[in-house]
PDB file of N, CA and C in Angstrom:
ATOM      1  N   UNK A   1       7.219  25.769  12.391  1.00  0.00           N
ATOM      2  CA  UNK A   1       6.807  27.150  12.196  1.00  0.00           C
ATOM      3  C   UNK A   1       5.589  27.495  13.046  1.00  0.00           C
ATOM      4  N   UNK A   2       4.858  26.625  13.502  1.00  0.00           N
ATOM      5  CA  UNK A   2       3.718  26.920  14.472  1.00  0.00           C
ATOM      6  C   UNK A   2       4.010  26.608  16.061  1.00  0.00           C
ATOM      7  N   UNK A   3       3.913  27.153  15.879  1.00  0.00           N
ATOM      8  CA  UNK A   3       4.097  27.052  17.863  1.00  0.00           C
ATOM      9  C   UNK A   3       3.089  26.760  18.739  1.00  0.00           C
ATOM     10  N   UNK A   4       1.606  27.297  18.397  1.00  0.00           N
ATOM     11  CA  UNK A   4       0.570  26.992  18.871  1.00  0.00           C
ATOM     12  C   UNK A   4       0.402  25.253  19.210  1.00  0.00           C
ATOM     13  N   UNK A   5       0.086  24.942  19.774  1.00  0.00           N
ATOM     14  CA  UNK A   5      -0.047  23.526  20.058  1.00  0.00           C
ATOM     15  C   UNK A   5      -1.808  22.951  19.358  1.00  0.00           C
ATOM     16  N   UNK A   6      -2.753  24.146  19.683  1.00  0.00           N
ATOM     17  CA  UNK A   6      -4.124  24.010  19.406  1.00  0.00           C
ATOM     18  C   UNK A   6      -3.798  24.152  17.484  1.00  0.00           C
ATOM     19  N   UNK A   7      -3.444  25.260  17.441  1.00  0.00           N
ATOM     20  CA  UNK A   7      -3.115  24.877  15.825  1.00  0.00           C
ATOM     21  C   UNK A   7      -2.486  24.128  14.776  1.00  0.00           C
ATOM     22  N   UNK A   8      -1.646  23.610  15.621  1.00  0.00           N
ATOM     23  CA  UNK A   8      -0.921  22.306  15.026  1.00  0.00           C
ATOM     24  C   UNK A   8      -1.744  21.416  15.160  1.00  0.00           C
ATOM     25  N   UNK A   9      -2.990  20.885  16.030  1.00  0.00           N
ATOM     26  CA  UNK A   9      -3.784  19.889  15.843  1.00  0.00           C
ATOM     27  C   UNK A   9      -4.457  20.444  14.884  1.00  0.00           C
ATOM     28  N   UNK A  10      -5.262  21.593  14.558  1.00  0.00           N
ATOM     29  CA  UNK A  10      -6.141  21.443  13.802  1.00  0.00           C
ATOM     30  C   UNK A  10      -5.556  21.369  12.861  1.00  0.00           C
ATOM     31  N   UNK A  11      -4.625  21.956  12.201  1.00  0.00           N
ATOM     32  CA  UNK A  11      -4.178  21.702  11.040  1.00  0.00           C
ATOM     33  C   UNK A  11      -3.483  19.985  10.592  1.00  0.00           C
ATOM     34  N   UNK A  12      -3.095  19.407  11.378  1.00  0.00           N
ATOM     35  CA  UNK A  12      -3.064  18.359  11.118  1.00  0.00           C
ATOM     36  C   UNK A  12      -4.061  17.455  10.276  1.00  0.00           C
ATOM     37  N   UNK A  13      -5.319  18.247  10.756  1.00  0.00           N
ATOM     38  CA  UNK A  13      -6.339  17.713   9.580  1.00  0.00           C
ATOM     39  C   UNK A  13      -6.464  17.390   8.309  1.00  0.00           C
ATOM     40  N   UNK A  14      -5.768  19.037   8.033  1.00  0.00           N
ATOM     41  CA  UNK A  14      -5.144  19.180   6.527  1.00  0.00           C
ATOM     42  C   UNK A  14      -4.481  18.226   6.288  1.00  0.00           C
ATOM     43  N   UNK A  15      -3.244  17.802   6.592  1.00  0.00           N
ATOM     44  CA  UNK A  15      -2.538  17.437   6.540  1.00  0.00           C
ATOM     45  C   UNK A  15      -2.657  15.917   6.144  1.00  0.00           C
ATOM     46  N   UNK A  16      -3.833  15.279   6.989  1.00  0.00           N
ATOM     47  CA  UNK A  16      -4.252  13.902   7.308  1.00  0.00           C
ATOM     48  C   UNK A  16      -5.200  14.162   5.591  1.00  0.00           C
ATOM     49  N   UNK A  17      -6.332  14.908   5.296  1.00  0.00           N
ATOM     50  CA  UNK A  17      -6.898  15.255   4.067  1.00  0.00           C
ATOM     51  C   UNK A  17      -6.139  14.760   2.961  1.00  0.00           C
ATOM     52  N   UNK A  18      -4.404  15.049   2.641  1.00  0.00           N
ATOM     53  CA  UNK A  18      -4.227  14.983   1.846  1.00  0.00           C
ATOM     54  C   UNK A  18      -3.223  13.410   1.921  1.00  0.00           C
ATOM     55  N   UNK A  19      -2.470  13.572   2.785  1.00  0.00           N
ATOM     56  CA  UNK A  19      -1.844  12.390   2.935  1.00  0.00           C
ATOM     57  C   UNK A  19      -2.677  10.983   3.349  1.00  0.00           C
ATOM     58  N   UNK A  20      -3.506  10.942   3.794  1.00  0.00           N
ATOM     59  CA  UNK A  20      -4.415  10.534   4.312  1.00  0.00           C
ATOM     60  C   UNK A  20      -4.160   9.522   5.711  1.00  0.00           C
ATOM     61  N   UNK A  21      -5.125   8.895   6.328  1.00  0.00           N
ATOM     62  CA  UNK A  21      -4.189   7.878   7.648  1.00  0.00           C
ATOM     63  C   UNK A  21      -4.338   6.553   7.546  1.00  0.00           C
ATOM     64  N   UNK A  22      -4.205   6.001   8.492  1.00  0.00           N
ATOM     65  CA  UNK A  22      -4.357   4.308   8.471  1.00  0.00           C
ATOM     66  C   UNK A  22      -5.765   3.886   7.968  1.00  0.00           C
ATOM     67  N   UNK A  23      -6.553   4.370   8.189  1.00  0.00           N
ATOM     68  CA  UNK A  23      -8.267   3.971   7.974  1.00  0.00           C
ATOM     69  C   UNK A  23      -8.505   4.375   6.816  1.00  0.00           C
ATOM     70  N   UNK A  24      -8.135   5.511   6.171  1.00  0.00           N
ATOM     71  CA  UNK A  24      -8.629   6.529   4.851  1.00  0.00           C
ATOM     72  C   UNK A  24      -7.402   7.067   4.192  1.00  0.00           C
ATOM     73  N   UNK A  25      -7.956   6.585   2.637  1.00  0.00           N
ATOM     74  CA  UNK A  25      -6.621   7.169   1.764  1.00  0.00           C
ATOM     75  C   UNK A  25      -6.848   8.662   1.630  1.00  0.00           C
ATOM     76  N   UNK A  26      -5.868   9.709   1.348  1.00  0.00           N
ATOM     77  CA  UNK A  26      -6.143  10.766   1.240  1.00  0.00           C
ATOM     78  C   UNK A  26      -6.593  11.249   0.060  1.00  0.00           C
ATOM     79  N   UNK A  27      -5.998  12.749  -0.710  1.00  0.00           N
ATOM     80  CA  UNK A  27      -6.645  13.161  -1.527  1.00  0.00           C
ATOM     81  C   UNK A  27      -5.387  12.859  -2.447  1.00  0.00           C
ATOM     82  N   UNK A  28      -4.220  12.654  -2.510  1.00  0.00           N
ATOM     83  CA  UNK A  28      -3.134  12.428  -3.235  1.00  0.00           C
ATOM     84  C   UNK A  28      -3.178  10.778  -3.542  1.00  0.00           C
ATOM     85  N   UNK A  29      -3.324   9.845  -3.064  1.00  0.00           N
ATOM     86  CA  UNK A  29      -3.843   9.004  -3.273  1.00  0.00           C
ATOM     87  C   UNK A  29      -5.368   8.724  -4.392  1.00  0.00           C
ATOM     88  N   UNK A  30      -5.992   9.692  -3.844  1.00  0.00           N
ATOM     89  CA  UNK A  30      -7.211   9.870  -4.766  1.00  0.00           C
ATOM     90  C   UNK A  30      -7.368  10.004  -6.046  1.00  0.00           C
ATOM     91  N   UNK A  31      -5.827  11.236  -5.950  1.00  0.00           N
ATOM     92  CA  UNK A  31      -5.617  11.822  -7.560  1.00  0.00           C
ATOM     93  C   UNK A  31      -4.960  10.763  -8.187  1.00  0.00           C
ATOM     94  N   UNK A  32      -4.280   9.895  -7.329  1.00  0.00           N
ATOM     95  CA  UNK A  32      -3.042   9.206  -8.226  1.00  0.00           C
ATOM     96  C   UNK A  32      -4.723   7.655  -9.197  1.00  0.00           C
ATOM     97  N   UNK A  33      -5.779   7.314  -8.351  1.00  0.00           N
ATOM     98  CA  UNK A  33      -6.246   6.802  -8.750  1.00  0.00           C
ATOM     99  C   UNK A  33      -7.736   7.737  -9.678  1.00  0.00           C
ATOM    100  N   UNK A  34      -7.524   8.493  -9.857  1.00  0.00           N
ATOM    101  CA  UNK A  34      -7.880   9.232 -11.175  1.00  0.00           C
ATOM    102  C   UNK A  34      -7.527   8.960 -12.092  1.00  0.00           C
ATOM    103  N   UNK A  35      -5.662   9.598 -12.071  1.00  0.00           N
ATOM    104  CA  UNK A  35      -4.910   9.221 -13.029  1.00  0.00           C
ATOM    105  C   UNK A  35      -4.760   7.454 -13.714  1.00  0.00           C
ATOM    106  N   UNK A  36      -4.902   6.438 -12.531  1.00  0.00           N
ATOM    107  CA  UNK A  36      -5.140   5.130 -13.088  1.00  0.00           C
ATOM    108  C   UNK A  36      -6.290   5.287 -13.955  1.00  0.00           C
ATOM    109  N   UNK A  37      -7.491   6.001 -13.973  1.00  0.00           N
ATOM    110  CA  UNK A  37      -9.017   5.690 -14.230  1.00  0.00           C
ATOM    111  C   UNK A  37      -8.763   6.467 -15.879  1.00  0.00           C
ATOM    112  N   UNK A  38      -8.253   7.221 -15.884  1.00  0.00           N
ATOM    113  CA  UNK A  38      -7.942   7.801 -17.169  1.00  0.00           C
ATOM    114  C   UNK A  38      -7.232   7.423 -18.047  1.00  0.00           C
ATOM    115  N   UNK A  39      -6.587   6.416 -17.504  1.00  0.00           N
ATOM    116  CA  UNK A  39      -5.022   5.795 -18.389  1.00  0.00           C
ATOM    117  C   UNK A  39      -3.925   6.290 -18.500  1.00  0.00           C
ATOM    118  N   UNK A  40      -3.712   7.376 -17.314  1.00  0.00           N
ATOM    119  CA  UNK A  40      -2.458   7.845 -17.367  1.00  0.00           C
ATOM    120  C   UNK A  40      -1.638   7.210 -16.143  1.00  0.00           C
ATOM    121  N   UNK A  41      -0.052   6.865 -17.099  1.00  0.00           N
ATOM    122  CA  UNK A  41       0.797   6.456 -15.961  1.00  0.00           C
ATOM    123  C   UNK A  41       1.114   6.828 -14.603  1.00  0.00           C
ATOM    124  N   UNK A  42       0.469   6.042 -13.294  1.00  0.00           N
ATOM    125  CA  UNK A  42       0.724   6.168 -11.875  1.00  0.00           C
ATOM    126  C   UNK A  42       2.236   6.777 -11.399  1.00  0.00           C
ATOM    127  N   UNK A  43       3.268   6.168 -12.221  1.00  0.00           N
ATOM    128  CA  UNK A  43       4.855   6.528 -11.707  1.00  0.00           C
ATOM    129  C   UNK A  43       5.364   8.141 -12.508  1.00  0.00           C
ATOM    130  N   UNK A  44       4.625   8.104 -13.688  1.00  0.00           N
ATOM    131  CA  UNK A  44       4.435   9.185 -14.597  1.00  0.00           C
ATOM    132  C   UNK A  44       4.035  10.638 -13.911  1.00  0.00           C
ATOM    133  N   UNK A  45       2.608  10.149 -13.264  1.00  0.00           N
ATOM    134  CA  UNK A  45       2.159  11.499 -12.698  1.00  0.00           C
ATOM    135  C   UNK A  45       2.513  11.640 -11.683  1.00  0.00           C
ATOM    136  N   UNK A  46       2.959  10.751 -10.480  1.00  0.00           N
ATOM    137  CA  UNK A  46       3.628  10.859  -9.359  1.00  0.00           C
ATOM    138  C   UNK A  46       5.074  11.683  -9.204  1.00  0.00           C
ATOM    139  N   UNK A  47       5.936  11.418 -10.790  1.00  0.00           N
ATOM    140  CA  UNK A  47       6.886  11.570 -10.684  1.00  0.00           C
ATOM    141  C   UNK A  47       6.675  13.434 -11.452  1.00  0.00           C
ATOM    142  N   UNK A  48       5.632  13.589 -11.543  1.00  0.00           N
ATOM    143  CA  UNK A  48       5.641  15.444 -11.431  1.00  0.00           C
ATOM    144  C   UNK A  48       6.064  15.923 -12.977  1.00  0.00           C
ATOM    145  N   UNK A  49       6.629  14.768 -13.995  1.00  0.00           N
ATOM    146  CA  UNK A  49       7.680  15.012 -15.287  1.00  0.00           C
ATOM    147  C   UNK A  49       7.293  15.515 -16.140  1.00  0.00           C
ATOM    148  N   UNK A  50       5.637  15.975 -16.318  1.00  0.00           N
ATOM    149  CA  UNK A  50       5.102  16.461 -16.914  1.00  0.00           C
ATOM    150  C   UNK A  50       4.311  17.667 -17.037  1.00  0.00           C
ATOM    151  N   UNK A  51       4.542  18.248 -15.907  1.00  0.00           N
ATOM    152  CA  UNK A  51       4.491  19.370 -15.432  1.00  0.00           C
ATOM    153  C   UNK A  51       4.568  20.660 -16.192  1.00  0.00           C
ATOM    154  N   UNK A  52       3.287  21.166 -16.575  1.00  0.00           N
ATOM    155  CA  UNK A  52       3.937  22.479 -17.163  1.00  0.00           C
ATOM    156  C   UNK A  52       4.796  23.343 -16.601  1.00  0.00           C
ATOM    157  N   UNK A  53       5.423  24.009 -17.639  1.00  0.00           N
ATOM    158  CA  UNK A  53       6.370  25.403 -16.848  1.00  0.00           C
ATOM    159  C   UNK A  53       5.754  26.206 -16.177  1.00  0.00           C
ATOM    160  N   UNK A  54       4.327  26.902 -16.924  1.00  0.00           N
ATOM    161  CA  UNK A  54       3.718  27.545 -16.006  1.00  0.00           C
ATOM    162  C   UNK A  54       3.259  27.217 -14.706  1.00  0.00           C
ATOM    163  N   UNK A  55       2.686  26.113 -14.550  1.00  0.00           N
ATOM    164  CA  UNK A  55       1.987  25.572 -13.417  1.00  0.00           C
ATOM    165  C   UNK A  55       3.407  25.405 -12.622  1.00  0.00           C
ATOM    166  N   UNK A  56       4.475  24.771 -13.146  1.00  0.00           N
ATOM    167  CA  UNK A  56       5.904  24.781 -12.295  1.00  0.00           C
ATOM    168  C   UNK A  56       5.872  25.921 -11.542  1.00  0.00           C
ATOM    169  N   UNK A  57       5.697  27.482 -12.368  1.00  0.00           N
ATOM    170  CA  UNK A  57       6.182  28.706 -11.861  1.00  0.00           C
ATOM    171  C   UNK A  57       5.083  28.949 -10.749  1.00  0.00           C
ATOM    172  N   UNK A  58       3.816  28.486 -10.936  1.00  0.00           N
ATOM    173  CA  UNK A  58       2.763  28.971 -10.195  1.00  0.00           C
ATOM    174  C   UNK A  58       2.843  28.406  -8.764  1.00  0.00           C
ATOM    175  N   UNK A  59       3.293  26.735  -8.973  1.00  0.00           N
ATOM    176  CA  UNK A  59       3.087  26.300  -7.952  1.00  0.00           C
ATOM    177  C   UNK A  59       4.611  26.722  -7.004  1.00  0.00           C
ATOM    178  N   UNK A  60       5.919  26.856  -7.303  1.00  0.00           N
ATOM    179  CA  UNK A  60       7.131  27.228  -6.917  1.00  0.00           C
ATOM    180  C   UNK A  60       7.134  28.772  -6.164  1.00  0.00           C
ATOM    181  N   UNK A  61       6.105  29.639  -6.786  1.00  0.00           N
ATOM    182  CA  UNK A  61       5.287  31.319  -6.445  1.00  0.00           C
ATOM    183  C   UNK A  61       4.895  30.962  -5.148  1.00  0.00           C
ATOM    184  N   UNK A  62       4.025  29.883  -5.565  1.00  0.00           N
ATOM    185  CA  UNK A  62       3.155  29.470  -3.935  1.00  0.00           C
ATOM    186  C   UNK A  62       3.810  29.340  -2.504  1.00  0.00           C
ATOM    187  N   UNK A  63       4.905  28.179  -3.158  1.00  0.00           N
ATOM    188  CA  UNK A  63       5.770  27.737  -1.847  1.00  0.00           C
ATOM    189  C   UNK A  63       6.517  28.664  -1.355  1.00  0.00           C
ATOM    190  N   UNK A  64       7.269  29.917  -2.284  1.00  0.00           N
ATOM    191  CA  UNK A  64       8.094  30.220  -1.439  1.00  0.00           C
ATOM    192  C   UNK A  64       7.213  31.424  -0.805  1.00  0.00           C
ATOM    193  N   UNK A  65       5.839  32.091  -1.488  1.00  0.00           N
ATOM    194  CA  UNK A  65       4.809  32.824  -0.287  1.00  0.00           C
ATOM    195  C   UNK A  65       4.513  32.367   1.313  1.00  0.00           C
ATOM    196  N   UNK A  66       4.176  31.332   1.266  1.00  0.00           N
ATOM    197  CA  UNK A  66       4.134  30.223   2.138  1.00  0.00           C
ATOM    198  C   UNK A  66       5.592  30.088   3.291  1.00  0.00           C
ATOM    199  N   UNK A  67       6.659  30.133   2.651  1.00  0.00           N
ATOM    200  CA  UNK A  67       7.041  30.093   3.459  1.00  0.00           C
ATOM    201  C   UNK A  67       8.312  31.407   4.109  1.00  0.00           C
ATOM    202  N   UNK A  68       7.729  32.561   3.166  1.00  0.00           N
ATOM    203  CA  UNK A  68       8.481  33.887   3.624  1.00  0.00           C
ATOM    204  C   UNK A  68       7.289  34.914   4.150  1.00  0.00           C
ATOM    205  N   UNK A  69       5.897  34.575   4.282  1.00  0.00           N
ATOM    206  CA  UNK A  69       5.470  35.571   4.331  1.00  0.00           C
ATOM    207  C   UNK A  69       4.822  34.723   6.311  1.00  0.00           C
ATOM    208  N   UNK A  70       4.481  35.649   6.530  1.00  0.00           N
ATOM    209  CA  UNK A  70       3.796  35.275   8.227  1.00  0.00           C
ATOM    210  C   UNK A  70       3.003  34.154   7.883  1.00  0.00           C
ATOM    211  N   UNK A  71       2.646  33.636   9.030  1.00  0.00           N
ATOM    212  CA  UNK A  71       1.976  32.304   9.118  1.00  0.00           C
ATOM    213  C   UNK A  71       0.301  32.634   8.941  1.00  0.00           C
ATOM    214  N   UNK A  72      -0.214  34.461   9.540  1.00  0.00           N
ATOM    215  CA  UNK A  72      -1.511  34.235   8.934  1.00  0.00           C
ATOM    216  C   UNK A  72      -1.521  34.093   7.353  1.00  0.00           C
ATOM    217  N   UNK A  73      -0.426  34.907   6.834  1.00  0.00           N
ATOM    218  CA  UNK A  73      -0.970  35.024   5.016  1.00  0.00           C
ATOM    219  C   UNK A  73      -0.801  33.688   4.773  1.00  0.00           C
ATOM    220  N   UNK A  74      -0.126  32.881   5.053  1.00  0.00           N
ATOM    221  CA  UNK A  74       0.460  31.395   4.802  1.00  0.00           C
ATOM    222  C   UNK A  74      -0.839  30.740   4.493  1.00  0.00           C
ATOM    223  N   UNK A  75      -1.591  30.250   5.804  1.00  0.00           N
ATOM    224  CA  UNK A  75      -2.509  29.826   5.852  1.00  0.00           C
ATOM    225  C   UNK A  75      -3.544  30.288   5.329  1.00  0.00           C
ATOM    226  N   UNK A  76      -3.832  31.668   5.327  1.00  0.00           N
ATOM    227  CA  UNK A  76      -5.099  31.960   4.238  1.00  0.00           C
ATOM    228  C   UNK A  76      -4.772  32.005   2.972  1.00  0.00           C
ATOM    229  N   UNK A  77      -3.758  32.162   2.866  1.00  0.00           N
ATOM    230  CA  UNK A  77      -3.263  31.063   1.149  1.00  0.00           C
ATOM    231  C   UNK A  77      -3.845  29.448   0.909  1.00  0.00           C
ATOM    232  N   UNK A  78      -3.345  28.781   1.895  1.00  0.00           N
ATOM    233  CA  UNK A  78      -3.876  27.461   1.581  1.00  0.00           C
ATOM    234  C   UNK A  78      -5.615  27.465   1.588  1.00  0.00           C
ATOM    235  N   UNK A  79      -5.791  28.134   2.106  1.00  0.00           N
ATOM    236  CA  UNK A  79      -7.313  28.139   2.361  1.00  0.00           C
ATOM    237  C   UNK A  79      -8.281  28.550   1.321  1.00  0.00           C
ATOM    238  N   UNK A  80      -7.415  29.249   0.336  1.00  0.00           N
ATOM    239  CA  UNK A  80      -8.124  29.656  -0.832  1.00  0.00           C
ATOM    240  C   UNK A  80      -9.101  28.905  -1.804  1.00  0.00           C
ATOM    241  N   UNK A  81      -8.227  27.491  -1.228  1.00  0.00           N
ATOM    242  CA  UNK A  81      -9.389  26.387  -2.144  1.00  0.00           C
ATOM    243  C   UNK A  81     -10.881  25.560  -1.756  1.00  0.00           C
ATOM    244  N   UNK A  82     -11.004  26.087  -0.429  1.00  0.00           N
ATOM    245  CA  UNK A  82     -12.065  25.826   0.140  1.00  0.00           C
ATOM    246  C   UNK A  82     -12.928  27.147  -0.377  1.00  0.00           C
ATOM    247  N   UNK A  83     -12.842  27.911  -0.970  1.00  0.00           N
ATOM    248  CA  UNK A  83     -13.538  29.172  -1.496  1.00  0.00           C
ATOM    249  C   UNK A  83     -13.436  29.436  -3.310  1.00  0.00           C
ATOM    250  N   UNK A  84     -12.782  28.150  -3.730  1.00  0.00           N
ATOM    251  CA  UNK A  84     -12.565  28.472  -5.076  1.00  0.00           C
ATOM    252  C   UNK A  84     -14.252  27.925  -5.427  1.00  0.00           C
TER     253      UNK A  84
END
């Protein structure tokens, strides 16, 4: 969906943030060892099964904004959490 070549690197950042790379775990990794630190099951929360409906609907709202609306609203969607 991006064509820009300069924006596909930077955003890759994101990308690297959450997934994280060879040197550094990301932020999904991070959460999953939260969830160890709390005592909640790793395969449990990974596997999404507990998921509220609402948060289901909220987060399902998100994706398909994301991916019907232009690539600026897209991205200043994701960006919202650097301002929450």
């Amino acid at each position: 969906r991006v064509e820009d070549p300069a924006l596909r690197r930077a955003w890759r950042s994101r990308i690297e943030d959450h997934d994280g790379t060879a040197e550094n775990e990301g932020g999904i990794a991070r959460w999953l060892r939260l969830a160890d630190a709390v005592g909640l099951d790793r395969d449990y929360v990974a596997s999404a099964e507990g998921v509220l409906p609402a948060t289901r609907f909220a987060v399902d709202a998100y994706v398909r904004f994301v991916r019907d609306e232009s690539l600026l609203r897209a991205v200043a969607a994701s960006l919202t959490e650097l301002f929450a």
